[in-house]
Every structure is written in structure tokens, then in C-alpha cells.
N, C-alpha and C. Protein backbone atom coordinates (compact mmCIF):
# COMPACT_ATOMS: atom_id res chain seq x y z
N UNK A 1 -100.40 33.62 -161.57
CA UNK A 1 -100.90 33.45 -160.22
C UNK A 1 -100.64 34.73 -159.42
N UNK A 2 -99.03 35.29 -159.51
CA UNK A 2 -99.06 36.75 -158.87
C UNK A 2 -99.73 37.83 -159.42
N UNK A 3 -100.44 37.58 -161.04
CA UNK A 3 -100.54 38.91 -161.23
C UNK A 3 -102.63 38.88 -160.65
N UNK A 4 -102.54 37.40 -160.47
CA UNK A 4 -104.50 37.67 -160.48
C UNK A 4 -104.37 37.99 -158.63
N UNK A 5 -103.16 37.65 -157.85
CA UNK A 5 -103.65 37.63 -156.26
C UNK A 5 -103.25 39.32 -156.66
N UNK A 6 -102.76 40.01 -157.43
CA UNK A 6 -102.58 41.45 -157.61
C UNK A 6 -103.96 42.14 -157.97
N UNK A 7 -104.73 41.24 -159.05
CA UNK A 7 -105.98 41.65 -159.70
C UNK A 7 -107.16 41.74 -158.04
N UNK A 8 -106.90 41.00 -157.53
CA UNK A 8 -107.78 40.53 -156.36
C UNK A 8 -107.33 41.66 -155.08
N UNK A 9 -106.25 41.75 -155.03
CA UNK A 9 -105.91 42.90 -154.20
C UNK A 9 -106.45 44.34 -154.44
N UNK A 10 -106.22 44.73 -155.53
CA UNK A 10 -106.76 45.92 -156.21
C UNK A 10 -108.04 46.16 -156.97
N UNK A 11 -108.85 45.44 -156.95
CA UNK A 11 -110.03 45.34 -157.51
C UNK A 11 -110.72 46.02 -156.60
N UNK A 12 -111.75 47.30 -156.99
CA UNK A 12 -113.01 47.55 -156.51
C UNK A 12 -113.75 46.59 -155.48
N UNK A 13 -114.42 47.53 -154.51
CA UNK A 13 -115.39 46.10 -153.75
C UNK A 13 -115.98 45.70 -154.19
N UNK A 14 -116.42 44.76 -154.35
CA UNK A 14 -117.80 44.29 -154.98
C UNK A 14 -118.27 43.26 -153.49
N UNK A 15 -120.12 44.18 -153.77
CA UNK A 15 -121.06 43.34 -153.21
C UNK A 15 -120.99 42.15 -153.01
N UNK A 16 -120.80 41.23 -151.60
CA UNK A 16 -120.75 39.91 -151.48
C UNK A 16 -119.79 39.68 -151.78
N UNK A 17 -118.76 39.86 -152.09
CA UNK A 17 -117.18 39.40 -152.39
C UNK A 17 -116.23 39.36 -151.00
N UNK A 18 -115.65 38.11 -151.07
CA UNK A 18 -114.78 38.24 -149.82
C UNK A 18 -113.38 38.86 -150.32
N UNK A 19 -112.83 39.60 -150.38
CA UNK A 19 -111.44 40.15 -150.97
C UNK A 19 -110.34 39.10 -150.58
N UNK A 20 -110.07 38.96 -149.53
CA UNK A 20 -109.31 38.06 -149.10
C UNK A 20 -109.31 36.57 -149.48
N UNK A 21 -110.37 36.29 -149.37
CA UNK A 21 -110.87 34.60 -149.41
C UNK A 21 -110.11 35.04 -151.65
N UNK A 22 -110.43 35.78 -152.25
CA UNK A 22 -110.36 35.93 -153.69
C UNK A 22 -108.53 36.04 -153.49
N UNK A 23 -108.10 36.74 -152.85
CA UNK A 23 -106.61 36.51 -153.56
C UNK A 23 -106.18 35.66 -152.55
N UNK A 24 -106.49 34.94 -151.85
CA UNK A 24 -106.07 33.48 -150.94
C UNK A 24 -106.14 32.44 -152.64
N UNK A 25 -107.63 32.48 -153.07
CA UNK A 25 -107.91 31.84 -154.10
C UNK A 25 -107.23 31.61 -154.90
N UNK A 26 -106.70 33.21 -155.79
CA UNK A 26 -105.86 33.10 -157.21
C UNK A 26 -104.44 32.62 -156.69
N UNK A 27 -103.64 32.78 -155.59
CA UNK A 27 -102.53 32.53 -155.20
C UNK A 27 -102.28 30.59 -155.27
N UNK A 28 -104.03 29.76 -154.84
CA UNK A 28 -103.62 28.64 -154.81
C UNK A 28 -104.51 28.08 -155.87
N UNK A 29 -104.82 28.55 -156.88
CA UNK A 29 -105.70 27.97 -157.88
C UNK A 29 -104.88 26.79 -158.78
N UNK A 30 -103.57 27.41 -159.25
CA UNK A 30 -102.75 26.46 -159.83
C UNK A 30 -101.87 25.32 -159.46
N UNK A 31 -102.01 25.47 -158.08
CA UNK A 31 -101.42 24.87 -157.46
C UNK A 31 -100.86 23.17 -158.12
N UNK A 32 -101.98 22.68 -158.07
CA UNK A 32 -101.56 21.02 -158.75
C UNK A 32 -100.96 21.23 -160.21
N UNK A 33 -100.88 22.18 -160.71
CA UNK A 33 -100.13 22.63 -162.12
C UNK A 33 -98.50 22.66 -162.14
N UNK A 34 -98.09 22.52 -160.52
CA UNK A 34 -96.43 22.60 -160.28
C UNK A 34 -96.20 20.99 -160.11
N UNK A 35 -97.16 20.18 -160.45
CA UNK A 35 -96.66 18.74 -160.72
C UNK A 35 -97.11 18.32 -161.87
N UNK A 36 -98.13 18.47 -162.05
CA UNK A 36 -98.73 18.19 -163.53
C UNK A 36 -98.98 18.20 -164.53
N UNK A 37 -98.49 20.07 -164.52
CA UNK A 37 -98.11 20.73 -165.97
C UNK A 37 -99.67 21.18 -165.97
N UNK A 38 -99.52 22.53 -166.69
CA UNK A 38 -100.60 22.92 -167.59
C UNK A 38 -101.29 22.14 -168.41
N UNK A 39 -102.62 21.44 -168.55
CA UNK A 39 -103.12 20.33 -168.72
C UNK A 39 -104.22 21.31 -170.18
N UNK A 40 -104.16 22.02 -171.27
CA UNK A 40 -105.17 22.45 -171.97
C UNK A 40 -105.63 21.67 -172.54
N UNK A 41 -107.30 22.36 -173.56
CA UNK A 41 -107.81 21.22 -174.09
C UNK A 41 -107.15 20.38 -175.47
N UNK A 42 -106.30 21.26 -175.84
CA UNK A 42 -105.29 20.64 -176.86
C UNK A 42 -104.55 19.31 -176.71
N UNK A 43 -104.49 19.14 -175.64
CA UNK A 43 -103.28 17.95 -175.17
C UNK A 43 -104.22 16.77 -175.33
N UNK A 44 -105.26 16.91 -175.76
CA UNK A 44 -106.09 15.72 -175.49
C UNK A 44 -106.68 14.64 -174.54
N UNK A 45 -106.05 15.30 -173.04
CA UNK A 45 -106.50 14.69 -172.10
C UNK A 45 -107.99 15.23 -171.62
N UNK A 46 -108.59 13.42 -171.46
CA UNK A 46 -110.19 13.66 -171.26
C UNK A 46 -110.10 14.55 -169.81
N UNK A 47 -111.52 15.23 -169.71
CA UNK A 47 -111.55 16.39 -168.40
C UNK A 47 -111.57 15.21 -167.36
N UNK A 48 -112.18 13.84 -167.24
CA UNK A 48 -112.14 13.14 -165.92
C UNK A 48 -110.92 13.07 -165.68
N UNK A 49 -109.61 12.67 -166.48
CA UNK A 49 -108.16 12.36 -166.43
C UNK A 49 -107.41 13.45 -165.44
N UNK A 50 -108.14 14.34 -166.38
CA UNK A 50 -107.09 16.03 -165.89
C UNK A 50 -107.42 16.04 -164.31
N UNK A 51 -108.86 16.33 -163.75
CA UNK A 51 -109.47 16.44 -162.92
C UNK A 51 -108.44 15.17 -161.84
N UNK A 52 -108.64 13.96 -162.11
CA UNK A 52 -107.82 13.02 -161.50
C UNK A 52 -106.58 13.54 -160.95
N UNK A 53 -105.78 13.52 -161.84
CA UNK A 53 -104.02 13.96 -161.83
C UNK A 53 -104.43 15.23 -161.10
N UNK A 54 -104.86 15.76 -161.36
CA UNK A 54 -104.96 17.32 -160.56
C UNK A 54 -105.16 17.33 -159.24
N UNK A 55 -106.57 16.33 -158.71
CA UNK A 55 -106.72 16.08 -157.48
C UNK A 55 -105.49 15.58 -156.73
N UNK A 56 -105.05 14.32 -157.55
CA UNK A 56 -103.83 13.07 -156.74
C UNK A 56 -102.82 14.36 -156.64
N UNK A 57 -102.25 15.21 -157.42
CA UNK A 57 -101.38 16.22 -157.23
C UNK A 57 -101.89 17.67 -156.40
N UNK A 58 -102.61 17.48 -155.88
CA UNK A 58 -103.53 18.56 -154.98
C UNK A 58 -103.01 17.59 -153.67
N UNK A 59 -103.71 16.12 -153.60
CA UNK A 59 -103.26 15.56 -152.13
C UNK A 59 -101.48 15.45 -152.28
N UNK A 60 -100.90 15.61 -152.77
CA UNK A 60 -99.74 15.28 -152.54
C UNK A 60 -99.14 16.21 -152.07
N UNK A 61 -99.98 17.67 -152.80
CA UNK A 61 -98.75 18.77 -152.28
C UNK A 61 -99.33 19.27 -150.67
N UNK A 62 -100.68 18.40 -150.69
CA UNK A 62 -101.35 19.23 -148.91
C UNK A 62 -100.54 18.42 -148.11
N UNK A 63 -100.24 16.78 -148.48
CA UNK A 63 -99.36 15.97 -147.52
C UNK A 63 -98.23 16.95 -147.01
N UNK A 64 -97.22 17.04 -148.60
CA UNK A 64 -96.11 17.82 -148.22
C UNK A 64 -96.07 19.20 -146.68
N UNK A 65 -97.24 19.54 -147.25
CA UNK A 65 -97.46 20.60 -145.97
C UNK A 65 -97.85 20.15 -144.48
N UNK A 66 -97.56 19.11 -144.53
CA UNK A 66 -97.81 17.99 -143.55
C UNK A 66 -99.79 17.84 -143.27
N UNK A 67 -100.46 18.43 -143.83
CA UNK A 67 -101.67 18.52 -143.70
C UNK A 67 -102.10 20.00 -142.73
N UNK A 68 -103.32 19.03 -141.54
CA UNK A 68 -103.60 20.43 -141.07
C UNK A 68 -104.40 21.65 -141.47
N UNK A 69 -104.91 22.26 -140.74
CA UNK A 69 -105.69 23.05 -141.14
C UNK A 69 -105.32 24.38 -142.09
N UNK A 70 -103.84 24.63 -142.13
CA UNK A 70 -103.66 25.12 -144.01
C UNK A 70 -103.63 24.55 -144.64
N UNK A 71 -103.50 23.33 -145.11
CA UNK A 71 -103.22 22.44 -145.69
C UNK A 71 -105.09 22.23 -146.09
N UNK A 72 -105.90 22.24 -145.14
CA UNK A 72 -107.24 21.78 -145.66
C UNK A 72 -107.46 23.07 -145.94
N UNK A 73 -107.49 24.41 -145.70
CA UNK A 73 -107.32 25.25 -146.54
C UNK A 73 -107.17 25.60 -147.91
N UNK A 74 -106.06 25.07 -148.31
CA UNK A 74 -105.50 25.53 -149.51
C UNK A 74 -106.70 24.47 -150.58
N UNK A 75 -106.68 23.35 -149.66
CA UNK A 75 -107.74 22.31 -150.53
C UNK A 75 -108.82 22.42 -150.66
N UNK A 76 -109.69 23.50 -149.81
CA UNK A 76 -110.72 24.20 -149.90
C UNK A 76 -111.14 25.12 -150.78
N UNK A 77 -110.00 25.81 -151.09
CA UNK A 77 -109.94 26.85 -151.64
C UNK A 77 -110.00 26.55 -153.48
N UNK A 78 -108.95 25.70 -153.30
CA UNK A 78 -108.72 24.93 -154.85
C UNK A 78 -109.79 24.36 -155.02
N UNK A 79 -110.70 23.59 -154.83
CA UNK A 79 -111.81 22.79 -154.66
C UNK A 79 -113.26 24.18 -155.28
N UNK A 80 -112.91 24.44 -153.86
CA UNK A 80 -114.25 25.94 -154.59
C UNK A 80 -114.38 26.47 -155.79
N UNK A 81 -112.61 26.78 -156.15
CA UNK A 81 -112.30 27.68 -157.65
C UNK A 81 -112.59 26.47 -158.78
N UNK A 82 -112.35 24.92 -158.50
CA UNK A 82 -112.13 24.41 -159.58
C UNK A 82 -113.97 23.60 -159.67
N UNK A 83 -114.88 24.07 -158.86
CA UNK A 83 -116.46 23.70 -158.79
C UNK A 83 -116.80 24.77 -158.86
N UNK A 84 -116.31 25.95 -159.33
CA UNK A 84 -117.16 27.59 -159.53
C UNK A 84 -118.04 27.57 -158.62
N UNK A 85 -117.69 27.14 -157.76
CA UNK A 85 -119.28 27.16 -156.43
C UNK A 85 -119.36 28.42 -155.98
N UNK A 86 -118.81 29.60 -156.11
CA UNK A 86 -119.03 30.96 -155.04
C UNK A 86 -118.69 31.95 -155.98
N UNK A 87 -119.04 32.94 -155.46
CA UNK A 87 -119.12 34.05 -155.98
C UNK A 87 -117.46 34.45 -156.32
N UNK A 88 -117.12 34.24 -155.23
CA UNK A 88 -115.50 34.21 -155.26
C UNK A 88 -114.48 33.90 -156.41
N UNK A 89 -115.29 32.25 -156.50
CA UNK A 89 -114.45 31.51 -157.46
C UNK A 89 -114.99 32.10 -159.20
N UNK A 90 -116.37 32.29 -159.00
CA UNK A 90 -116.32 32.85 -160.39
C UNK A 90 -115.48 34.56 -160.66
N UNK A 91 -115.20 35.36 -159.61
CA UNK A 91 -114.45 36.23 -159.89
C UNK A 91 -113.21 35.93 -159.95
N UNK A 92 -112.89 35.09 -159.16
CA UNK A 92 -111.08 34.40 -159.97
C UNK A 92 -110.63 33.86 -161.04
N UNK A 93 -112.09 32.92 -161.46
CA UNK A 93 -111.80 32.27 -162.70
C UNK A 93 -111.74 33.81 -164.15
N UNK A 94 -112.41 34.68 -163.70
CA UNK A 94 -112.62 35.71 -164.41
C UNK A 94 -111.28 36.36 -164.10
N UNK A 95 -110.65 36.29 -163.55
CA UNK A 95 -109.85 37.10 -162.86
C UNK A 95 -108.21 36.10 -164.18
N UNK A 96 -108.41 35.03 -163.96
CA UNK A 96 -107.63 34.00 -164.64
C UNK A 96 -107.60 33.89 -166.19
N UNK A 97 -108.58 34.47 -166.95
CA UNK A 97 -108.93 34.51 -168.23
C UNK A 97 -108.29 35.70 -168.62
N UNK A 98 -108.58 36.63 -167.97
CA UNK A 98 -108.23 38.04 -168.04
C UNK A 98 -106.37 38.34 -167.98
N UNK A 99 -106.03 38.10 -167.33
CA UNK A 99 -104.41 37.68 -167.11
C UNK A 99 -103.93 36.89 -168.54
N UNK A 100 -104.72 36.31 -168.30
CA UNK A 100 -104.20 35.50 -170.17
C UNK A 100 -104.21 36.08 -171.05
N UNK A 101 -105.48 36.93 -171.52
CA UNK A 101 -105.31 38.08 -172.54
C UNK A 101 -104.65 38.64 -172.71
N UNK A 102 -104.49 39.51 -171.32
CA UNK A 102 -103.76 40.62 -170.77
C UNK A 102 -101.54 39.86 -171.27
N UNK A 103 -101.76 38.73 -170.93
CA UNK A 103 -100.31 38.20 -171.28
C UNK A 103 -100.30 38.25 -172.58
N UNK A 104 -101.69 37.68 -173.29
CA UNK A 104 -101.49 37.76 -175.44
C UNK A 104 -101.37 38.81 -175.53
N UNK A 105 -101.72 39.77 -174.60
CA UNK A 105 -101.37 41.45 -175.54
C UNK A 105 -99.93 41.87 -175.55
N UNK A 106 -99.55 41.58 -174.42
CA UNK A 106 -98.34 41.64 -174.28
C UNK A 106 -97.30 41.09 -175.29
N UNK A 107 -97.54 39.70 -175.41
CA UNK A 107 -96.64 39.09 -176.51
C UNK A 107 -96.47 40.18 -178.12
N UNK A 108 -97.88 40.03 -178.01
CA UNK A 108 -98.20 40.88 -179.32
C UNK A 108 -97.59 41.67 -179.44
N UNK A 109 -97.76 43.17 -178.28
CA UNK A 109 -96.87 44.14 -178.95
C UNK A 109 -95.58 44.02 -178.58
N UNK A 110 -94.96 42.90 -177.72
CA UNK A 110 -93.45 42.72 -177.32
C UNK A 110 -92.97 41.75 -178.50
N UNK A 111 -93.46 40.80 -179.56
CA UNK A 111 -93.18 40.43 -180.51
C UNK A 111 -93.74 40.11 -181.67
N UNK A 112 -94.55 41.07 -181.79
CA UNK A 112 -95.14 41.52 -183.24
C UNK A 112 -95.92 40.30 -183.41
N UNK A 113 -96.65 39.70 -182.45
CA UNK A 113 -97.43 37.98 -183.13
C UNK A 113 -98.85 38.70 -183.10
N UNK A 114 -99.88 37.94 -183.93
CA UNK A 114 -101.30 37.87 -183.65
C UNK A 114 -102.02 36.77 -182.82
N UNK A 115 -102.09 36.57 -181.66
CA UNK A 115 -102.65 36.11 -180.65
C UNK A 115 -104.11 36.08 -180.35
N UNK A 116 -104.98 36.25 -181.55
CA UNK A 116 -106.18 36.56 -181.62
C UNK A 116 -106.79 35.02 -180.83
N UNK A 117 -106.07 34.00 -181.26
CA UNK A 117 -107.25 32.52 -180.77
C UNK A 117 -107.29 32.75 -179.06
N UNK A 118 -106.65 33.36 -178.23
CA UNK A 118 -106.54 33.40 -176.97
C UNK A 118 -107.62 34.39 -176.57
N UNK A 119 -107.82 35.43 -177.47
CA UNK A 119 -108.62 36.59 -177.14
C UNK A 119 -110.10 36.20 -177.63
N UNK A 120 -109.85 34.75 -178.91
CA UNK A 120 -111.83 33.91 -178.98
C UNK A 120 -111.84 32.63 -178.18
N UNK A 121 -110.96 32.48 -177.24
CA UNK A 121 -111.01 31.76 -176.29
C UNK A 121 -111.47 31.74 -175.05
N UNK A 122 -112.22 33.13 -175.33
CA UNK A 122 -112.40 33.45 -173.77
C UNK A 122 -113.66 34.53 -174.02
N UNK A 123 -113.57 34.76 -175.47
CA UNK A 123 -114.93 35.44 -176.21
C UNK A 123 -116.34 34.79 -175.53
N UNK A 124 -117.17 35.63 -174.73
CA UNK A 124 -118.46 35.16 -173.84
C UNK A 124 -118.43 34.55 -172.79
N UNK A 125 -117.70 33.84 -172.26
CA UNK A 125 -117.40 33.47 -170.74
C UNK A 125 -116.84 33.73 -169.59
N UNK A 126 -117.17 35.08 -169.95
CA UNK A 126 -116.72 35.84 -168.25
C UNK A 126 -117.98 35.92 -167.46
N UNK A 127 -117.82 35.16 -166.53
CA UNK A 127 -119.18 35.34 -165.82
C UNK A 127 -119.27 36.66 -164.38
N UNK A 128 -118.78 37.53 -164.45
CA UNK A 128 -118.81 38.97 -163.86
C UNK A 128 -119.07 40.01 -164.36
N UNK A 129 -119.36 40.83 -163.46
CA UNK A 129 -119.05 42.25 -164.28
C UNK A 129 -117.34 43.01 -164.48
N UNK A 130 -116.93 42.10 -163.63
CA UNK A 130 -115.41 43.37 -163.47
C UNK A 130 -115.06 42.16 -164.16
N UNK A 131 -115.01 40.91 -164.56
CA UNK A 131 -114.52 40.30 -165.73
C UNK A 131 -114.59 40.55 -167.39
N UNK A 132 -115.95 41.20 -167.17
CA UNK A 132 -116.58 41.31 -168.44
C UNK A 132 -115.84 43.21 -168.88
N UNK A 133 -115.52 44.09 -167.81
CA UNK A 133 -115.20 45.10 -167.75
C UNK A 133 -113.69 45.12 -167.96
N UNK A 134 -113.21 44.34 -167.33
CA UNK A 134 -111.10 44.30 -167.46
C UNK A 134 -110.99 43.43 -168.93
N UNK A 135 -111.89 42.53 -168.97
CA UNK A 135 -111.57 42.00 -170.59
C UNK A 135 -111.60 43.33 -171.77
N UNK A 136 -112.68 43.71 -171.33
CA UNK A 136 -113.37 44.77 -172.78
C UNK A 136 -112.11 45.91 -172.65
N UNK A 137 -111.24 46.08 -171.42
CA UNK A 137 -110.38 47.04 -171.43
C UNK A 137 -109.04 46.65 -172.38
N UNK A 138 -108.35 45.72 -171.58
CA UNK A 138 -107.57 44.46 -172.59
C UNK A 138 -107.68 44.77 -173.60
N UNK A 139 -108.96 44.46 -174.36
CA UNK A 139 -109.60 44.18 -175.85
C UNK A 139 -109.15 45.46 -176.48
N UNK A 140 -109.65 46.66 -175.68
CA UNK A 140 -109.35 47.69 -176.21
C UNK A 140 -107.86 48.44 -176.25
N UNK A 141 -106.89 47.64 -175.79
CA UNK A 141 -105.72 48.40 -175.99
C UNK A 141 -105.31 47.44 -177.27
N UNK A 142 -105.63 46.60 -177.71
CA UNK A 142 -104.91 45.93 -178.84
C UNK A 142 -105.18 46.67 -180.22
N UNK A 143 -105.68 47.71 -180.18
CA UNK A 143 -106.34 48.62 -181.65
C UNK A 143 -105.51 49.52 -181.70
């Protein structure tokens, strides 16, 4: 989460991109993940389930903030990223894939593993250009 509101800070402008509204984004994308756990498709939970628990743990943590207009904020924001509705959210979600790699490379050369299923996990679905550009960079330091 800190390193994509970092990716979003430092990223090139891009046309139509709100900079701000993007690392507001990556900062609260995971948000329902600090009650619910990382939910992948491995665990076998159906996507309506995840989506559920995610929401009920989305209202719980805006309550905590007593509500209010950060509070409908943050739920805005999460909402956008997790309906790819904006331009925004598809550069975060790109922004989120990329960080993952960027972490398998790391493992890799910090403990000698092959981490390749993370790097065909994400093989064709960057929907940007600076997604499709920071992946292919990634890609290329692992050689």
C-alpha cells in the first residue's frame, strides 16, 4: 500500500489522471484486507463471498471513523478501485500488480526462490501504459 501511494506520487503525468485522487486510492485500496485477510483465488472463496466480507469490513472500518465525509471518502475511493470505473482506478490496480512483481523479484534475489507463477499471474492484464511499461521494467531486471 506504501510502496503504490509512492508509485502514484512519482509517476509521470499522465493525460486525464488525477495524481492525487491515485495515491488517495492506493493508500485505501486494501483497506477491508486489515479485517479480512488477503482473500486470493486459491483460498477458494467464491468472488460474491469475498466481495461481501470485504464490503461488511469496508462499513465497519468507515463506522469506526465515525462516518462523515472522510469516511464516505475513503468508501468512494475503495468502491471506484474495486469497480475499475476510472481511469484512476485502472492505474492503481496496475499500479498494485506491479508492486507484487516488483516484491517476487525481490524475494528471488534476497532468497534464491523462482517466483515465476506471480510474474504469469499478471502476464497480459495491465490495462495502462505506465503499467504495461514498470512491469516490462521489473521483468527485465530478473535476467
Amino acid at each position: 500500500m506504501y510502496r503504490m501511494g509512492v508509485m502514484a506520487l512519482v509517476a509521470a503525468d499522465l493525460p486525464g489522471v488525477n495524481r492525487d485522487r491515485c495515491v488517495k486510492m492506493a493508500i485505501v485500496h486494501d483497506i477491508a484486507e486489515a479485517i479480512v485477510g488477503d482473500i486470493t483465488p486459491s483460498d477458494g472463496v467464491p468472488k460474491e463471498e469475498k466481495s461481501r466480507r470485504e464490503k461488511e469490513a469496508l462499513d465497519h472500518m468507515c463506522s469506526l471513523l465515525g462516518g462523515g465525509s472522510r469516511a464516505e471518502e475513503i468508501r468512494e475511493l475503495w468502491m471506484e478501485y474495486e469497480q475499475n470505473a476510472t481511469l484512476e482506478a485502472k492505474v492503481v490496480k496496475d499500479f498494485d500488480k506491479v508492486e507484487m512483481i516488483l516484491q517476487a523479484l525481490e524475494y528471488e534475489k534476497e532468497q534464491g526462490l523462482d517466483l515465476e507463477e506471480f510474474f504469469q499471474s499478471t502476464a497480459g492484464k495491465f490495462q495502462t501504459d505506465i503499467g504495461k511499461t514498470w512491469a516490462a521494467e521489473v521483468a527485465s531486471r530478473r535476467k
